[in-house]
C-alpha atoms as a PDB file:
ATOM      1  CA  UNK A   1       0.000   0.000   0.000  1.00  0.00           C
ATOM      2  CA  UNK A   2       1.015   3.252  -1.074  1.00  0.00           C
ATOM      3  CA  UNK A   3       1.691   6.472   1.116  1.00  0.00           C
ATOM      4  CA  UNK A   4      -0.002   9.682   0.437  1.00  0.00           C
ATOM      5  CA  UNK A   5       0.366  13.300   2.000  1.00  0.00           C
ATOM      6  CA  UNK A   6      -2.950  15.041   2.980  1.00  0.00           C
ATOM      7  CA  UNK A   7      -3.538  17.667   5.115  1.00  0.00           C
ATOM      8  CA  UNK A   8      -6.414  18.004   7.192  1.00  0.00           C
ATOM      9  CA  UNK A   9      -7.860  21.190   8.028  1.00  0.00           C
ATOM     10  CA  UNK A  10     -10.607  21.897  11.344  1.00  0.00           C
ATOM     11  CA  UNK A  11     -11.412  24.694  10.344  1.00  0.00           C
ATOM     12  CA  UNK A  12     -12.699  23.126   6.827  1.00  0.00           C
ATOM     13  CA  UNK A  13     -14.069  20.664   8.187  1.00  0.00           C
ATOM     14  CA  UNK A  14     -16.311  22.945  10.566  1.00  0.00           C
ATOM     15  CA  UNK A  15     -17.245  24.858   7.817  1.00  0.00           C
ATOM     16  CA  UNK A  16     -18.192  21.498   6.002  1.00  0.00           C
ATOM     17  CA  UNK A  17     -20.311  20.571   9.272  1.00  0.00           C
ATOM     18  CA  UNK A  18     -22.003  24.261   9.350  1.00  0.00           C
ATOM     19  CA  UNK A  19     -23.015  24.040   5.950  1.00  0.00           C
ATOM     20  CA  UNK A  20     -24.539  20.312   6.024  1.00  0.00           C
ATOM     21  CA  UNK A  21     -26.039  20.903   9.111  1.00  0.00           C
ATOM     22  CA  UNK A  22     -27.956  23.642   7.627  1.00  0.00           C
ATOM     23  CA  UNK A  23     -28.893  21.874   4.717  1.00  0.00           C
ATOM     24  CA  UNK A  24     -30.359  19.705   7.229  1.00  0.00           C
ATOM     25  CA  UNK A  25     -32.521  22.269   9.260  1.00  0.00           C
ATOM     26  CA  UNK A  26     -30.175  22.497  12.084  1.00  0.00           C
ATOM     27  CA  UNK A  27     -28.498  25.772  13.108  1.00  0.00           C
ATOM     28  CA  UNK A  28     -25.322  25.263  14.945  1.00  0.00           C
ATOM     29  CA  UNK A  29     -23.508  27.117  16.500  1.00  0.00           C
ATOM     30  CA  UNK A  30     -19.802  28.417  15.548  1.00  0.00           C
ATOM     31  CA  UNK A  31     -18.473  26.247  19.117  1.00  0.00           C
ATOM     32  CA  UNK A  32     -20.437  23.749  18.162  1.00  0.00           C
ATOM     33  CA  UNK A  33     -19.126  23.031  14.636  1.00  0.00           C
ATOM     34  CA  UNK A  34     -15.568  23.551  15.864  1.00  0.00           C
ATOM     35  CA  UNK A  35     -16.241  20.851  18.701  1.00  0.00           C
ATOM     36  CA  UNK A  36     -17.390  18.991  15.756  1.00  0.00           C
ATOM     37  CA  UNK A  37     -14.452  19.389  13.807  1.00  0.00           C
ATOM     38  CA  UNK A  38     -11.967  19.181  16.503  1.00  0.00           C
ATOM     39  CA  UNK A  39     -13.999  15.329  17.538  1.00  0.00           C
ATOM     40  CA  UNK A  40     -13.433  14.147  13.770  1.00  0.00           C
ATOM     41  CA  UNK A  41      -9.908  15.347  13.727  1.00  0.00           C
ATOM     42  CA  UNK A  42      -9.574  12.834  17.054  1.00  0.00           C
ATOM     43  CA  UNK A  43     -11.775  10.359  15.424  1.00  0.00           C
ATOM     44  CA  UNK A  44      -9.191  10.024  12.275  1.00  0.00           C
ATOM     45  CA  UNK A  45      -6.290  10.225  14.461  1.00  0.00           C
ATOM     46  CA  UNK A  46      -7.366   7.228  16.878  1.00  0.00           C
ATOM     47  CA  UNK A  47      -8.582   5.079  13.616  1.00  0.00           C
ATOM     48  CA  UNK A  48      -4.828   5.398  12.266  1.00  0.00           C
ATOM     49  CA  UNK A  49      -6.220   7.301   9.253  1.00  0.00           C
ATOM     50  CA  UNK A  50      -4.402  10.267   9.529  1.00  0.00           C
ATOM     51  CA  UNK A  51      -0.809  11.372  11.686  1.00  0.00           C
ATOM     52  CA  UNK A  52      -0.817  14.414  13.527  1.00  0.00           C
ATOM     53  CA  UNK A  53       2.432  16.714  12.490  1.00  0.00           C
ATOM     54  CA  UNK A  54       3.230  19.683  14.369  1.00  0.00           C
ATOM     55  CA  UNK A  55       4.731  22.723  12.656  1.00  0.00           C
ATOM     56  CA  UNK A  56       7.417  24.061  14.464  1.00  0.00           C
ATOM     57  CA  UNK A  57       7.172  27.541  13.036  1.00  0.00           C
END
């Protein structure tokens, strides 16, 4: 199996959330989409899906 490089963004993946969520007749709020975000970020780390890399900068 091959490696690839992706980079995972929260704050895209909020937005994502947000935006489905109203779609669906919901109406989050902005902590709640980040909470979101920040639970699938943890979600693809403990699966092994994704590696967490800190920037040093």
């Amino acid at each position: 199996m091959r490696e690839i490089e992706v980079f995972i963004d929260t704050d895209e993946i909020a937005e994502f959330f947000f935006q489905e969520l109203l779609k669906r007749g919901y109406v989050p709020s902005e902590g709640e989409v980040e909470e979101l975000a920040d639970i699938t970020f943890d979600y693809l780390l403990e699966k092994c899906i994704i590696d967490e890399e800190v920037d040093d900068e």
